[in-house]
C-alpha atoms as a PDB file:
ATOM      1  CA  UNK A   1       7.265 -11.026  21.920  1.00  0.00           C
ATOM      2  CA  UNK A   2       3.334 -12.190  21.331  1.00  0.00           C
ATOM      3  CA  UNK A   3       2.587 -13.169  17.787  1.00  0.00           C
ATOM      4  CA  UNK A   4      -0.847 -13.962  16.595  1.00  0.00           C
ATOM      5  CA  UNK A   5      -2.498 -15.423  13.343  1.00  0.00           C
ATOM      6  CA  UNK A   6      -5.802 -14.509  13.612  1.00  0.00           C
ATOM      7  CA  UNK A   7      -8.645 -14.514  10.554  1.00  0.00           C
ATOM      8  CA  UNK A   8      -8.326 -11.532   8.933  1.00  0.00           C
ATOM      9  CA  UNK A   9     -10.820  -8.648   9.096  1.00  0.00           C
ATOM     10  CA  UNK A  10     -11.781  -5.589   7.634  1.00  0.00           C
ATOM     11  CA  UNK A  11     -11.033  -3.469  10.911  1.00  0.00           C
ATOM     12  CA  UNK A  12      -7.152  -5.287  10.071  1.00  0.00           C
ATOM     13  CA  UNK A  13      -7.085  -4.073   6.326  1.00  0.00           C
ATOM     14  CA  UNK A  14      -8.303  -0.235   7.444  1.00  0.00           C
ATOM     15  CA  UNK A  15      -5.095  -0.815  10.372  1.00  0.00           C
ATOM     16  CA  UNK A  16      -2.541  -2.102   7.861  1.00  0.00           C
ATOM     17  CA  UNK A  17      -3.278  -0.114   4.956  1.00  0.00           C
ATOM     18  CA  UNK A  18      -2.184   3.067   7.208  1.00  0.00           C
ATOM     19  CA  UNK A  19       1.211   1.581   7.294  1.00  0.00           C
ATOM     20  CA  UNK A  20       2.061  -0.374   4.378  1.00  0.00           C
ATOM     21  CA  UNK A  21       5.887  -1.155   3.420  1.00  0.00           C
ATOM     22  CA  UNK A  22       6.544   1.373   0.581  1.00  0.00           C
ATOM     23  CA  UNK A  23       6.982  -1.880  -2.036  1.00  0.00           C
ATOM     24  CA  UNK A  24       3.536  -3.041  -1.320  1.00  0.00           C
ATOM     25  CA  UNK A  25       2.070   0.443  -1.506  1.00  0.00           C
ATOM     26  CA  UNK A  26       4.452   0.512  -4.624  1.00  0.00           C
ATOM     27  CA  UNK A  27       2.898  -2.453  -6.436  1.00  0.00           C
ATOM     28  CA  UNK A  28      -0.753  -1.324  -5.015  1.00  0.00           C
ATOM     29  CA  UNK A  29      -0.646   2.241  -6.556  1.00  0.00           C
ATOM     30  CA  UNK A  30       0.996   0.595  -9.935  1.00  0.00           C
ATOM     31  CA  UNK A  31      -2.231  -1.192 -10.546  1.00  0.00           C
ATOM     32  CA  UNK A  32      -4.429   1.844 -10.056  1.00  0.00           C
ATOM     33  CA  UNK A  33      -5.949   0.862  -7.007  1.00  0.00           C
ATOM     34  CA  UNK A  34      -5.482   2.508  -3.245  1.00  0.00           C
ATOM     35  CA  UNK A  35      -3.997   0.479  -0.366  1.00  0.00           C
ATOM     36  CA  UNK A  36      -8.037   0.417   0.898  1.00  0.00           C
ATOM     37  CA  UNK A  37      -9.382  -0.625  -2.363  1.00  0.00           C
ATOM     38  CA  UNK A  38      -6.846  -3.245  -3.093  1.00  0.00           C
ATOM     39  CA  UNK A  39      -7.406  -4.709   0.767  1.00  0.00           C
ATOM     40  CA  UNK A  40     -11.068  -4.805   0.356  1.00  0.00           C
ATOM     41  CA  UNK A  41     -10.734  -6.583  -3.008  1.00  0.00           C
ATOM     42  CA  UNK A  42      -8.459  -8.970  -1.678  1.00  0.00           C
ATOM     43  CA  UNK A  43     -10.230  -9.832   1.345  1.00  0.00           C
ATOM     44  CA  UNK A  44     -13.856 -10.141  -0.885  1.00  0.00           C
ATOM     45  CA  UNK A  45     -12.291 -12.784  -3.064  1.00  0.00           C
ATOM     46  CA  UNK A  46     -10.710 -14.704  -0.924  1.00  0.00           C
ATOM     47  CA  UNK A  47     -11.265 -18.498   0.486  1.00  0.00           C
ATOM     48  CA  UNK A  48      -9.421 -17.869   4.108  1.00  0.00           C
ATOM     49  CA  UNK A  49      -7.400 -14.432   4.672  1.00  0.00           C
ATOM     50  CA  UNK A  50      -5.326 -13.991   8.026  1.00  0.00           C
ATOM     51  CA  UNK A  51      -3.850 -11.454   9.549  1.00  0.00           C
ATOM     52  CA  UNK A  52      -0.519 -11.825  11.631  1.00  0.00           C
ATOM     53  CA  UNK A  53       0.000  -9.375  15.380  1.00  0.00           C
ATOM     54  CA  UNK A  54       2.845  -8.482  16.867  1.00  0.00           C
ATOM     55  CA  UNK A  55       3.148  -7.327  20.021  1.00  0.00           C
ATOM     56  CA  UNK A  56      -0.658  -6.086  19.474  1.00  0.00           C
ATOM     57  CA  UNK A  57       0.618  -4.149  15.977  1.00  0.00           C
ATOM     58  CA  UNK A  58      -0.680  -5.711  12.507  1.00  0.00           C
ATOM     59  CA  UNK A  59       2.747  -7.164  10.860  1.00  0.00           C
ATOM     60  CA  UNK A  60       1.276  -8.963   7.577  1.00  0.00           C
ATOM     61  CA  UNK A  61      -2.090  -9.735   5.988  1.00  0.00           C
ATOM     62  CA  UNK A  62      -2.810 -12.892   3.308  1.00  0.00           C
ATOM     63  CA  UNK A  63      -4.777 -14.744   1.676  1.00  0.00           C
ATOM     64  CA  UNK A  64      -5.991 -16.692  -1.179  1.00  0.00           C
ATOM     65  CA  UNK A  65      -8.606 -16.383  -3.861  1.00  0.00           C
ATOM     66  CA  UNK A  66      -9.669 -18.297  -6.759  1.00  0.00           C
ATOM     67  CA  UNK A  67     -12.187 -20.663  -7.544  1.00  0.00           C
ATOM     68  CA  UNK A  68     -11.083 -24.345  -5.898  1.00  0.00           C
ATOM     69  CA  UNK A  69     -12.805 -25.827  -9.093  1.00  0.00           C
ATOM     70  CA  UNK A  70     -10.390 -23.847 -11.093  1.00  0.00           C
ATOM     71  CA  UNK A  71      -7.436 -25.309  -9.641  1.00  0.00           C
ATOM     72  CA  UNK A  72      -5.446 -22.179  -9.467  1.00  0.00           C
ATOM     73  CA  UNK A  73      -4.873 -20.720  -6.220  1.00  0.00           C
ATOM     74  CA  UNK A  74      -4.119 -16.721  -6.172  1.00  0.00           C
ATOM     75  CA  UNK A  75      -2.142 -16.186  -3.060  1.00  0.00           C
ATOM     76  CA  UNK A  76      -1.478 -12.778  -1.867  1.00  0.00           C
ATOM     77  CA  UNK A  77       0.757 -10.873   1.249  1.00  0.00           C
ATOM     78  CA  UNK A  78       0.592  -7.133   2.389  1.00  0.00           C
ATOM     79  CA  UNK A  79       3.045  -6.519   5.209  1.00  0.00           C
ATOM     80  CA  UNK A  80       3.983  -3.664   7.444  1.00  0.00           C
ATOM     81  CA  UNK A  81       7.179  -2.742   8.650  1.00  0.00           C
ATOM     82  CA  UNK A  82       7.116  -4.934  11.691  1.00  0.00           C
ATOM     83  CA  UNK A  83       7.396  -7.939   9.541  1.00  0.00           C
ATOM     84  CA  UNK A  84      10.889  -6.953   9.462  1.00  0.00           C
ATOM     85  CA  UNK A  85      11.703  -7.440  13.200  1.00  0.00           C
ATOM     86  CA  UNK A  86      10.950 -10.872  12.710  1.00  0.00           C
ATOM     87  CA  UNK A  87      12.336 -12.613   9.253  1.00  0.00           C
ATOM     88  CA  UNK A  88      12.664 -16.389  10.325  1.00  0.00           C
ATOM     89  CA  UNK A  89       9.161 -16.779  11.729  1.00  0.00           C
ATOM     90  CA  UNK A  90       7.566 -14.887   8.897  1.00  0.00           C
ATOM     91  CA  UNK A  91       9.064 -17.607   6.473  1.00  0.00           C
ATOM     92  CA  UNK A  92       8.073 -20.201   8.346  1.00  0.00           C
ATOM     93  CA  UNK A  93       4.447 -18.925   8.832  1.00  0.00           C
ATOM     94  CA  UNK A  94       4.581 -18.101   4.966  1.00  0.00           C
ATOM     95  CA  UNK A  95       6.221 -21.838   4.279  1.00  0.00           C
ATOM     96  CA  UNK A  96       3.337 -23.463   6.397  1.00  0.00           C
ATOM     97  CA  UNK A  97       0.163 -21.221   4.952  1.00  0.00           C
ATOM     98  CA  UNK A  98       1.089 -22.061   1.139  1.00  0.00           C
ATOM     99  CA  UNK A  99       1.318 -25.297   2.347  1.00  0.00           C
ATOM    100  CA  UNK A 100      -2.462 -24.974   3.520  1.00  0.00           C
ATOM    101  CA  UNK A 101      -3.180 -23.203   0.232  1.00  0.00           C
ATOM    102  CA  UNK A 102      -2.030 -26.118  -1.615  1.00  0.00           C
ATOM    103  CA  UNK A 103      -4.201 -28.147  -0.386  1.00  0.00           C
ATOM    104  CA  UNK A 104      -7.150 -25.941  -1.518  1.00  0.00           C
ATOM    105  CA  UNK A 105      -5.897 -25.988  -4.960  1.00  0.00           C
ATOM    106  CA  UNK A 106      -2.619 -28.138  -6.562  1.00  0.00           C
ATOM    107  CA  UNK A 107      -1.471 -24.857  -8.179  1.00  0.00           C
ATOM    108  CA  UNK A 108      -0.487 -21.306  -6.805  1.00  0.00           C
ATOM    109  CA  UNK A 109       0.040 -18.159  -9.377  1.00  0.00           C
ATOM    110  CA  UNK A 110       0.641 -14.324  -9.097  1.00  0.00           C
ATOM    111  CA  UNK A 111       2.526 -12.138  -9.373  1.00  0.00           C
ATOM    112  CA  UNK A 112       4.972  -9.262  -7.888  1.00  0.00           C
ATOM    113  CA  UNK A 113       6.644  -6.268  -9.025  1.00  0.00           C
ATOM    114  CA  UNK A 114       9.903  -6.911 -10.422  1.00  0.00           C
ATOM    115  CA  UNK A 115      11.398  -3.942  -8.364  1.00  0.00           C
ATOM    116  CA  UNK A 116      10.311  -4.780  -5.268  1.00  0.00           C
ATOM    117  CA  UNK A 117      13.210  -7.379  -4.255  1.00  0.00           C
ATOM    118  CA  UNK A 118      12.378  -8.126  -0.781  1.00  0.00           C
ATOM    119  CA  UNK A 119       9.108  -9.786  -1.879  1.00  0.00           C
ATOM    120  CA  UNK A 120      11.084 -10.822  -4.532  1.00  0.00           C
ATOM    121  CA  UNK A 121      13.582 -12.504  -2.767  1.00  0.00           C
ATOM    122  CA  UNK A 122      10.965 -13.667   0.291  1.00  0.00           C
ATOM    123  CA  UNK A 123       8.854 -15.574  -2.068  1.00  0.00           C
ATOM    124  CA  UNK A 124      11.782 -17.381  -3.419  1.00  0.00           C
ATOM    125  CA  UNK A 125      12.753 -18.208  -0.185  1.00  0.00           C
ATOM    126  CA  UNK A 126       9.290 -19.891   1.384  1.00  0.00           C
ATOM    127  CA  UNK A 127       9.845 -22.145  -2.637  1.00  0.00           C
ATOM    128  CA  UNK A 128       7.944 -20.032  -5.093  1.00  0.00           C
ATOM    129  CA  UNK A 129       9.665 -19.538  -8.563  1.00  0.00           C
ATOM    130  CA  UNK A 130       9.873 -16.637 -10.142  1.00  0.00           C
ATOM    131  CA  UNK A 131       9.290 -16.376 -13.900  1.00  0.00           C
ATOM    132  CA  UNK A 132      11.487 -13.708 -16.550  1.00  0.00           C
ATOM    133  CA  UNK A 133       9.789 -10.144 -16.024  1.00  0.00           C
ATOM    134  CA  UNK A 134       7.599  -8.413 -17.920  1.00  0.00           C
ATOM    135  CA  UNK A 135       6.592  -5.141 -18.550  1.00  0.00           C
ATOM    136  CA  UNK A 136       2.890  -4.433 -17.134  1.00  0.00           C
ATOM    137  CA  UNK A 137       0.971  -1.170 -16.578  1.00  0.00           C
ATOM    138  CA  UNK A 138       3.900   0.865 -16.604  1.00  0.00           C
ATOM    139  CA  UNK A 139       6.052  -1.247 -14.746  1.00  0.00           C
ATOM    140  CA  UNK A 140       8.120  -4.964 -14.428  1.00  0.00           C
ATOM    141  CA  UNK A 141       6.220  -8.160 -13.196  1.00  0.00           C
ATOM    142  CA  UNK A 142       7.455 -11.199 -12.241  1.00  0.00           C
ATOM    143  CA  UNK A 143       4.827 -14.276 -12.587  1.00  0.00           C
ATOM    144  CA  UNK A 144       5.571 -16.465  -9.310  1.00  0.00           C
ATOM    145  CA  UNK A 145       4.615 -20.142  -9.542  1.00  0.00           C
ATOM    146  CA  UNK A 146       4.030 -23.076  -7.263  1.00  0.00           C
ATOM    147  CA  UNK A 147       2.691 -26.869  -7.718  1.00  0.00           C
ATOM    148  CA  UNK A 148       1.855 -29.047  -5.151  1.00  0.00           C
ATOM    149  CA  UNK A 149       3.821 -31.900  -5.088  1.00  0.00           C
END
């Protein structure tokens, strides 16, 4: 298998948006926004956005915005299907590019939709914490949270 992490582009959000996972198109479409306006936004405000390839097919697209002055980091993840062929080396990428975000700001924050339990349970997993949900727009949010230590 050939994985890449290259920096992400707008050719990559027009790929990916074509074949979001239904929970990210979920918590796209529950803020009002499409899949294309939500990957252009993201991409726009951003610091550094990548894009991860598998076997030549877009897996996963993230980034960070915020203002470094700020101190407040807002890291974000839209995946395809393919993520799920390969788990372990999507946490570890994921462990080792908040680890880069935290070191653009000492504090990470945003959040997910409390229905969607495999982001749920992924962030978890690469250390975020999850806050109580919340209703929002309709729907249940979780704030997720991390410091740099």
């Amino acid at each position: 298998m050939t994985a890449l992490i290259l920096p992400a582009t707008l050719a990559h959000a027009d790929h990916l948006r074509e074949n979001l996972r239904a929970g990210d198109r979920l918590e796209v479409t529950c803020l009002g926004a499409t899949p294309a306006e939500a990957l252009r936004a993201s991409l726009a405000g951003s610091i550094f956005a990548r894009t991860a390839i598998l076997d030549g097919r877009i897996a996963a697209m993230w980034g960070v915005g915020g203002s470094p002055l700020g101190g407040v980091g807002e890291p974000w993840l839209l995946t395809t299907p393919e993520v799920e062929r390969v788990p372990v080396k999507m946490v570890r990428t994921a462990r080792a590019e908040v680890g880069a975000m935290l070191g653009l700001f000492p504090e990470l924050v945003n959040y997910v939709h409390a229905e969607y339990r495999q982001a749920c349970r992924f962030l978890e997993v690469v250390g975020f914490r999850l806050g109580p949900a919340f209703p929002f727009a309709g729907s249940r949010w979780h704030e997720f949270r991390m410091e740099r230590v």
